[in-house]
N, C-alpha and C. Protein backbone atom coordinates (compact mmCIF):
# COMPACT_ATOMS: atom_id res chain seq x y z
N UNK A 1 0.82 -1.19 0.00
CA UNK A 1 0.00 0.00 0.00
C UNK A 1 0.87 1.25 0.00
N UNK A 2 1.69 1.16 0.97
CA UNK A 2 2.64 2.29 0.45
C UNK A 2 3.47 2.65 -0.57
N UNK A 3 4.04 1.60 -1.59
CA UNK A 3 4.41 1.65 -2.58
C UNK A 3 3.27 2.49 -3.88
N UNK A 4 1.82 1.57 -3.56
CA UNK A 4 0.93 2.02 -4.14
C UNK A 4 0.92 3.63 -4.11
N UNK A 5 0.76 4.49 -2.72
CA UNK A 5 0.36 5.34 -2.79
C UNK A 5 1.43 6.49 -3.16
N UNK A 6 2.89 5.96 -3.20
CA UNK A 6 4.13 6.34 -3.38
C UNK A 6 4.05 6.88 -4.56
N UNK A 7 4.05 6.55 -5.29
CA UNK A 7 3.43 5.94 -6.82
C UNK A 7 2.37 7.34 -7.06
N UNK A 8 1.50 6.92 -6.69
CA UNK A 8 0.38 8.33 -6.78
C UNK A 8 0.99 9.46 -6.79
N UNK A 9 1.86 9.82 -5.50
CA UNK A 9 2.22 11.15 -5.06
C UNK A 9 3.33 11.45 -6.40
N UNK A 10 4.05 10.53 -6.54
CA UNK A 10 5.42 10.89 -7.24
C UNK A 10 4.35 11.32 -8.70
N UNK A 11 3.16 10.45 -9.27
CA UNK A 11 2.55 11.00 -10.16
C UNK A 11 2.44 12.54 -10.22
N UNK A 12 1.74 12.55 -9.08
CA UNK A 12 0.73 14.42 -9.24
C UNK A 12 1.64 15.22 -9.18
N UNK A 13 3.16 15.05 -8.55
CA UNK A 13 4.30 15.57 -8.25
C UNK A 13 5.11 16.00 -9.89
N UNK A 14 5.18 14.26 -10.69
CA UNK A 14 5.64 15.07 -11.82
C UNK A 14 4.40 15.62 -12.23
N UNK A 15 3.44 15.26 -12.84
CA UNK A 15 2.59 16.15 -13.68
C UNK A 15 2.05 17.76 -13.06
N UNK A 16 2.29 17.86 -11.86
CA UNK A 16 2.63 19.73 -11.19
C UNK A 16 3.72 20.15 -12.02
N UNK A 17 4.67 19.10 -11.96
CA UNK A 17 5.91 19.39 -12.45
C UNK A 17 5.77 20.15 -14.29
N UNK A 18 5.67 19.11 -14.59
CA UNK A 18 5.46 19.43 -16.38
C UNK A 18 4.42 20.59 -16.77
N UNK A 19 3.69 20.79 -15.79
CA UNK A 19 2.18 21.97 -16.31
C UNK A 19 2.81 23.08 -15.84
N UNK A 20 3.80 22.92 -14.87
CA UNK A 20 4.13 24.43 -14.55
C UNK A 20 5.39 25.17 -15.62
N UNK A 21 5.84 23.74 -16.27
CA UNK A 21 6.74 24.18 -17.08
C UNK A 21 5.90 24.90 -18.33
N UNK A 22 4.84 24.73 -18.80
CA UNK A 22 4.32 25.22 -20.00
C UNK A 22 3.52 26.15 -19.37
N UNK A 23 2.18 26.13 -18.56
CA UNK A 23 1.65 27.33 -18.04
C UNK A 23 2.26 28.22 -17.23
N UNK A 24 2.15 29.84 -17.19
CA UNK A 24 3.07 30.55 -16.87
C UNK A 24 2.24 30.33 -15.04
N UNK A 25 3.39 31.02 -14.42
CA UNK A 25 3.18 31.22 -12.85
C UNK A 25 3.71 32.03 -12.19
N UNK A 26 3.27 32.43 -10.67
CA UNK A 26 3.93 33.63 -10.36
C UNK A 26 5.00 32.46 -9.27
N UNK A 27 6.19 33.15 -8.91
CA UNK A 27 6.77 32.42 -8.05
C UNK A 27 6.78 33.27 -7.05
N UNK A 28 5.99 33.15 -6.08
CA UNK A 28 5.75 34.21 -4.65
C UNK A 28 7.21 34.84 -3.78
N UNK A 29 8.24 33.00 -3.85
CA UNK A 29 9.33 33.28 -2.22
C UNK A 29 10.22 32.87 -3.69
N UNK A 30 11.52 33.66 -3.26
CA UNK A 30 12.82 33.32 -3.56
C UNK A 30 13.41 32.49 -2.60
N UNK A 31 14.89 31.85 -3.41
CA UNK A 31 15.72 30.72 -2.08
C UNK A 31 15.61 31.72 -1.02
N UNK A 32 15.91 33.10 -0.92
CA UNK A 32 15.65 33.35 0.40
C UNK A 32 14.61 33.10 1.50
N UNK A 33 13.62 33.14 0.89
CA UNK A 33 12.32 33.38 1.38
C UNK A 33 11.54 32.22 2.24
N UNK A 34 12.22 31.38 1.10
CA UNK A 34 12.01 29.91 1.66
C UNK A 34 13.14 29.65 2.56
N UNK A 35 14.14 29.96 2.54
CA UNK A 35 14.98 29.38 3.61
C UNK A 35 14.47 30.40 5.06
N UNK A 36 13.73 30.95 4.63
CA UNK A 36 13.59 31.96 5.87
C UNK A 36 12.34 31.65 6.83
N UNK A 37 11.31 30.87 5.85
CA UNK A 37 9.90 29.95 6.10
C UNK A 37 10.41 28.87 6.98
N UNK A 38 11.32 27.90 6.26
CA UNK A 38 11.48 26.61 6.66
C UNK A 38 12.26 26.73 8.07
N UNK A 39 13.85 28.00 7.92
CA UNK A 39 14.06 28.17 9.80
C UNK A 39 12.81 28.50 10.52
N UNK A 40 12.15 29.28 10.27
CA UNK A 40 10.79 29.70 11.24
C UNK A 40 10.29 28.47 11.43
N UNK A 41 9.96 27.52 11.07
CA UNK A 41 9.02 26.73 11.30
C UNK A 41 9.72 25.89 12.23
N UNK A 42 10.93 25.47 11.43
CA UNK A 42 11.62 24.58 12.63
C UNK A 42 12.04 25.01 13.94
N UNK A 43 12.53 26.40 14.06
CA UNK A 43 12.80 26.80 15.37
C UNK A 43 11.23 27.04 16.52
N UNK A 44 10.22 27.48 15.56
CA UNK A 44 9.09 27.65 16.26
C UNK A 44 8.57 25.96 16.67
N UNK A 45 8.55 25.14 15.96
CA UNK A 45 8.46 23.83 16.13
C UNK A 45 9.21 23.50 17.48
N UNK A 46 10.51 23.52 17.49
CA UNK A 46 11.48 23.55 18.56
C UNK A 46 11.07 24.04 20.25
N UNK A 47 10.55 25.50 19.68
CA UNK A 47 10.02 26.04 20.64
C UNK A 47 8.83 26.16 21.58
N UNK A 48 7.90 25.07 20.85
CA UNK A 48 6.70 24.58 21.45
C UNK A 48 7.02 23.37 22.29
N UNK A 49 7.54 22.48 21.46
CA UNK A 49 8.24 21.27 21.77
C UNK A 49 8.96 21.34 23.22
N UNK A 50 9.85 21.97 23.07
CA UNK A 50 10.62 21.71 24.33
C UNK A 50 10.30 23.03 25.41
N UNK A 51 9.43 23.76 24.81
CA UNK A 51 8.53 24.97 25.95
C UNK A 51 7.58 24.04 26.25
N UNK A 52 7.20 22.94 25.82
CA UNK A 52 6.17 21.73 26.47
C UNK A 52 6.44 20.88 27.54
N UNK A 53 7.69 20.78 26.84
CA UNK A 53 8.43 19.56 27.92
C UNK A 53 8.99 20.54 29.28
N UNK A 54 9.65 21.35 29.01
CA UNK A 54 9.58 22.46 30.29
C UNK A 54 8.83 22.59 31.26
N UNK A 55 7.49 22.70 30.57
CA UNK A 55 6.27 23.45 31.68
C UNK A 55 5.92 22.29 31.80
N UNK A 56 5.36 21.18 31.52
CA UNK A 56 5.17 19.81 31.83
C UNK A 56 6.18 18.43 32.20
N UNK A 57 7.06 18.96 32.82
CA UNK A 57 8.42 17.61 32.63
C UNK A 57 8.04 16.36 33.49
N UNK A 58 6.75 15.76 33.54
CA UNK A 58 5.97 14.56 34.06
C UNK A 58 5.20 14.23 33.24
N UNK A 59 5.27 15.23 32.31
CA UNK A 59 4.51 14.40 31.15
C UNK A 59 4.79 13.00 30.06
N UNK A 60 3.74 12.74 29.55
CA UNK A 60 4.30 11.39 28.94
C UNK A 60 5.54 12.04 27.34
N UNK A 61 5.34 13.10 27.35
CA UNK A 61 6.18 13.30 26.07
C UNK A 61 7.05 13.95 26.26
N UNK A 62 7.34 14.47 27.91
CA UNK A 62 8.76 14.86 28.25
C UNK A 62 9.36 13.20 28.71
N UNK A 63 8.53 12.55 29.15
CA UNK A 63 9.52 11.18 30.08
C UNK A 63 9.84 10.30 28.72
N UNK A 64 8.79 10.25 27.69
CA UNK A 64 9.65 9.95 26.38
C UNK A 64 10.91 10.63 25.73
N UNK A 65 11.06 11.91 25.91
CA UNK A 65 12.03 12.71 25.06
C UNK A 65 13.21 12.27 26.34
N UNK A 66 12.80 12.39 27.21
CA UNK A 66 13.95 11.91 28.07
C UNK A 66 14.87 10.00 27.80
N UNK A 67 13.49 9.27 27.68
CA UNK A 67 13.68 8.29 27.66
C UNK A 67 14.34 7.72 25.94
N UNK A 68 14.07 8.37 25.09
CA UNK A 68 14.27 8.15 23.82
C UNK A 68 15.28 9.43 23.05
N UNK A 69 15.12 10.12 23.60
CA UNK A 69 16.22 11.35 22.71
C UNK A 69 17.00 11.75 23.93
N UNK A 70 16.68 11.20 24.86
CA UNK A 70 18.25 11.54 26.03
C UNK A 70 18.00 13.12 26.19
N UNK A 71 16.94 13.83 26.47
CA UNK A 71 17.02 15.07 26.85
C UNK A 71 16.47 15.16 27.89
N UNK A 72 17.66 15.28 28.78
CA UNK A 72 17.73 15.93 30.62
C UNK A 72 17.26 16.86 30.60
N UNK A 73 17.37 17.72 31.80
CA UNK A 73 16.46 18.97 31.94
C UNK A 73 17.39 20.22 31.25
N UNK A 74 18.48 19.99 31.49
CA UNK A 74 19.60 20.66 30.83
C UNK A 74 20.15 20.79 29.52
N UNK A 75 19.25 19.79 28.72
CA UNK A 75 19.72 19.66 27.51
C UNK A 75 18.42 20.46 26.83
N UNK A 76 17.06 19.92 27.26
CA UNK A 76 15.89 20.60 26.64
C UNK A 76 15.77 22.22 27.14
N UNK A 77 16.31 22.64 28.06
CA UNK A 77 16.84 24.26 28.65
C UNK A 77 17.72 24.72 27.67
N UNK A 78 18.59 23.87 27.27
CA UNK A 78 19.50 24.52 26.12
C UNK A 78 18.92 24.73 24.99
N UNK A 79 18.24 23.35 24.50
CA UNK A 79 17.36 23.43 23.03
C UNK A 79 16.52 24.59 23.02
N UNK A 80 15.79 24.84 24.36
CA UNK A 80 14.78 26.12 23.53
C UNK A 80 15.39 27.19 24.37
N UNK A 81 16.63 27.57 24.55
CA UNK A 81 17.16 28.72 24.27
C UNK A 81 17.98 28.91 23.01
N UNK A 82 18.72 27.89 22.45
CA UNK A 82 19.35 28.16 20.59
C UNK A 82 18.08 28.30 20.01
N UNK A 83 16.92 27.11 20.21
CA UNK A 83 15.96 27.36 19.24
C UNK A 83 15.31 28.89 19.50
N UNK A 84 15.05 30.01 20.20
CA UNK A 84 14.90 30.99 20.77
C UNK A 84 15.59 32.00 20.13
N UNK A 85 17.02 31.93 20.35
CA UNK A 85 18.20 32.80 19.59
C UNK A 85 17.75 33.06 18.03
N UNK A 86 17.42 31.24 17.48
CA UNK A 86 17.73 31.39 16.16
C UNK A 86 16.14 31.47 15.70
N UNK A 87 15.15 32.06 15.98
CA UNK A 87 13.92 32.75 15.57
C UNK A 87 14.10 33.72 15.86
N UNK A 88 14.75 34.29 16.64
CA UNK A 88 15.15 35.77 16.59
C UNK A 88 15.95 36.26 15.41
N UNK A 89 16.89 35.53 15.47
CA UNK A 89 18.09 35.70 14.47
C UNK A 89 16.67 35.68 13.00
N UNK A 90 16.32 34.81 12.91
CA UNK A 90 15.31 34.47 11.57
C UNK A 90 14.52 35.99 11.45
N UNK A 91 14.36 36.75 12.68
CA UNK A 91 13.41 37.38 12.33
C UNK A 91 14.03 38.91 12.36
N UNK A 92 15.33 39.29 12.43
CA UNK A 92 16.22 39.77 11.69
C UNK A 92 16.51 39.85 10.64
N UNK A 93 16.85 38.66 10.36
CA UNK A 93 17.24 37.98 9.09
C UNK A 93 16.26 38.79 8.18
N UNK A 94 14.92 38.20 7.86
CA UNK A 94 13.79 38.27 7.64
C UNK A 94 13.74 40.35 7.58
N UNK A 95 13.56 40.78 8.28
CA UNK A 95 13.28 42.33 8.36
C UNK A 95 14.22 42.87 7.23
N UNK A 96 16.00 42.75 7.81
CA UNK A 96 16.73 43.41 6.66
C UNK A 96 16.47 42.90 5.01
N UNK A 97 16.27 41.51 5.01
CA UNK A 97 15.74 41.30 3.67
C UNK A 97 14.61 41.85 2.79
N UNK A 98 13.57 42.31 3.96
CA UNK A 98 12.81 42.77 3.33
C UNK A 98 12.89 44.40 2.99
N UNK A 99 13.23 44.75 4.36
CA UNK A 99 13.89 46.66 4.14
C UNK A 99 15.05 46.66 3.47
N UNK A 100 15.61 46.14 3.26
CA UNK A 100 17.29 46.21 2.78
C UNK A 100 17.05 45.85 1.02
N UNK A 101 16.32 45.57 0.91
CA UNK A 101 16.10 45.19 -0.57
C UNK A 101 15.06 45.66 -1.11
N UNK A 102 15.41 46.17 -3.10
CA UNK A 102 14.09 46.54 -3.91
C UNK A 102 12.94 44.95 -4.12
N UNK A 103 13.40 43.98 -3.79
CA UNK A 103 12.31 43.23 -4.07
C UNK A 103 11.24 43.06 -2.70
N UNK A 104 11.77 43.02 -1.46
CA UNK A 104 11.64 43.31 -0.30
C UNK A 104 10.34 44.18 -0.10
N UNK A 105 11.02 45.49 -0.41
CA UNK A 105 10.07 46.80 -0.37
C UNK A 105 8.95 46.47 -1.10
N UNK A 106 9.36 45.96 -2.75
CA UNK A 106 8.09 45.61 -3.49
C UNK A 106 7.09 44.90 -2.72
N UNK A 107 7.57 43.71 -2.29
CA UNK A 107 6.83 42.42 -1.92
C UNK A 107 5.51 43.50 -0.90
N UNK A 108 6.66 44.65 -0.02
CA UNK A 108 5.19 44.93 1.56
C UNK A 108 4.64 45.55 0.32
N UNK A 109 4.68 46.58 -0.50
CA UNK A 109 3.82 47.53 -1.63
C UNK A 109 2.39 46.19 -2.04
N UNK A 110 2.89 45.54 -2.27
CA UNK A 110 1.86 44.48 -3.04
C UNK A 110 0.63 44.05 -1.54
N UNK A 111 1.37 43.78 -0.58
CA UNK A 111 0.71 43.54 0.62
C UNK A 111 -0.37 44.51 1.12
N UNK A 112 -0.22 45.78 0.46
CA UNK A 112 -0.73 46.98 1.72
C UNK A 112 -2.60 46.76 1.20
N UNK A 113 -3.47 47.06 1.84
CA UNK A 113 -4.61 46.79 1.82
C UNK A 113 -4.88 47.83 0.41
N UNK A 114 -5.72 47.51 -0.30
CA UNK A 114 -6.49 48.23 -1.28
C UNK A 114 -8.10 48.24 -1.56
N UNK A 115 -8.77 48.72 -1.62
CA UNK A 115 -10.61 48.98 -2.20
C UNK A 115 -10.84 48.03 -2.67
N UNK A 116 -9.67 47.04 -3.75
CA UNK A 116 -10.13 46.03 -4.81
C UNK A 116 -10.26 44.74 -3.31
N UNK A 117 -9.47 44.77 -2.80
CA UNK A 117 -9.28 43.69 -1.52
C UNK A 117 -10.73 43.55 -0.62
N UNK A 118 -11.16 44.42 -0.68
CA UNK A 118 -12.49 44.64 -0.18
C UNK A 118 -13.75 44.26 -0.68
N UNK A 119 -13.97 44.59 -2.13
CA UNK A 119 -14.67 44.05 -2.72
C UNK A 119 -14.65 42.88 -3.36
N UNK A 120 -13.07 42.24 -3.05
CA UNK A 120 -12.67 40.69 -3.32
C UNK A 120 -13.52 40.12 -1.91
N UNK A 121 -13.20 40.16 -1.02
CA UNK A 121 -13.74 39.55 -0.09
C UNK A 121 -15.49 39.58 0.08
N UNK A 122 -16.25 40.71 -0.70
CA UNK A 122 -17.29 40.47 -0.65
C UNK A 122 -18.22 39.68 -1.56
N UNK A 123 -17.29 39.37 -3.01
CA UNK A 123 -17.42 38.98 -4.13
C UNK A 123 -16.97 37.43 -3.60
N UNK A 124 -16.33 37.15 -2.86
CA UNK A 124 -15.85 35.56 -2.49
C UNK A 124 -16.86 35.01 -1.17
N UNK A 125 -17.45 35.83 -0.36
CA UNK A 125 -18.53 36.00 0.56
C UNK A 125 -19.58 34.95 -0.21
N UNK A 126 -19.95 36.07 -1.07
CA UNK A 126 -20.99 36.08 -2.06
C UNK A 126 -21.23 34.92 -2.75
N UNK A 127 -19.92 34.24 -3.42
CA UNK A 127 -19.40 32.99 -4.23
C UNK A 127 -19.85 32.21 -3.35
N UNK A 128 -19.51 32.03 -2.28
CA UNK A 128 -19.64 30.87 -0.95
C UNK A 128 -20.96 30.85 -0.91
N UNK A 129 -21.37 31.98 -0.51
CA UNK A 129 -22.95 31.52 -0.04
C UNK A 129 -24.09 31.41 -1.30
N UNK A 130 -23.75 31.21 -2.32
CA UNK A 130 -24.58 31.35 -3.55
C UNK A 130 -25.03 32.33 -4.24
N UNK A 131 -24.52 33.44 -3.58
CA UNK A 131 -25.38 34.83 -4.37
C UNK A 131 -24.57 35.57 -5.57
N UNK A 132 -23.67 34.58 -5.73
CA UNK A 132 -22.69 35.18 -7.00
C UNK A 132 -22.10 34.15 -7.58
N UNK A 133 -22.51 34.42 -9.00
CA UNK A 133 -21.95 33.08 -9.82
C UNK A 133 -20.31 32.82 -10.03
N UNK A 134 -19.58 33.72 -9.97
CA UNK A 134 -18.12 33.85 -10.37
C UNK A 134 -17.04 33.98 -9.08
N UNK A 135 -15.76 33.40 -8.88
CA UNK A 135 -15.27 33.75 -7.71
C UNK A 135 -14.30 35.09 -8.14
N UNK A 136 -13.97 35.67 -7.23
CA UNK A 136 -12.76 37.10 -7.81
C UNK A 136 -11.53 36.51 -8.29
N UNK A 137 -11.21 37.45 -9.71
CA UNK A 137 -9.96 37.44 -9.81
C UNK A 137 -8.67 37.72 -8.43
N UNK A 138 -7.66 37.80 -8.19
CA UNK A 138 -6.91 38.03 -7.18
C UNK A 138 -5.86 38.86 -8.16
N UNK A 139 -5.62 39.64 -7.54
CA UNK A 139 -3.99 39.58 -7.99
C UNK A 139 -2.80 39.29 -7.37
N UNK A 140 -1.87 39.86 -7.13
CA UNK A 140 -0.11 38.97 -6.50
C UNK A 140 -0.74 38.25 -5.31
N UNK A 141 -1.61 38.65 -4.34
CA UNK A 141 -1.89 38.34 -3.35
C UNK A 141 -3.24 38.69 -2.94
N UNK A 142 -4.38 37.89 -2.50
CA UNK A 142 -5.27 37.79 -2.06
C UNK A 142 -5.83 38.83 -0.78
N UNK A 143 -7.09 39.42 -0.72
CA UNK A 143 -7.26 40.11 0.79
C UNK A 143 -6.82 39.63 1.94
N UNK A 144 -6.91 38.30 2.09
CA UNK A 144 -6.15 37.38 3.16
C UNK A 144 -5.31 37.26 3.47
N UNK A 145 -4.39 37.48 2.21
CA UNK A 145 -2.91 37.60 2.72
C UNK A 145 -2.47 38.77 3.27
């Protein structure tokens, strides 16, 4: 079954693959952007994790992390203070990239709220609940975002 479903994924994976090569697309994050997503996630990951095991260290998933990843009280105290440092650091990181740079600056310009954002959201309201046949165009970014 897992082979089976292996199989599937690697399908929809190439054929994303090949349609994006012929239909055009916007590409939202640069390597930066993404490397800047993926530290956030992991350090914030980090930081729930072992801010869990902290405030709970009788719990069954601190006496596992103890029992299976060997983290004493001293070791998970350390983990979510680097993991701590380095979401900070990320979110540094993150600021000068965006002020420090013309694509940066662009990216908040595209973000800032507009009239059309407004009447996207009432036009997608509308879509949902049946009272409008069409959903809104978007442009770079959605009212939501």
């Amino acid at each position: 079954m897992l082979l089976h479903n292996l199989l599937i994924v690697y399908r929809a994976i190439r054929d994303k693959y090949r349609s994006q090569k012929v239909h055009p697309h916007v590409i939202r994050f640069n390597r930066t952007a993404v490397w800047q997503h993926l530290s956030l996630t992991v350090f914030f990951i980090a930081l729930v994790y072992t801010g869990f095991i902290l405030a709970y260290p009788e719990s069954l998933i601190s006496t596992a992390s103890l029992k299976y990843l060997g983290m004493n009280e001293k070791a998970r105290a350390m983990t979510h203070r680097i993991a701590g440092v380095g979401l900070a650091l990320t979110l540094l990181w993150h600021i000068i990239s965006v002020v420090g740079t013309a694509r940066g600056r662009k990216e908040i310009y595209y973000l800032m709220p507009r009239w059309k954002d407004f009447k996207d959201a009432v036009q997608n309201v509308g879509y949902h609940l049946g009272l409008v046949e069409t959903r809104p165009r978007y442009d770079r970014y959605d009212y939501s975002e």
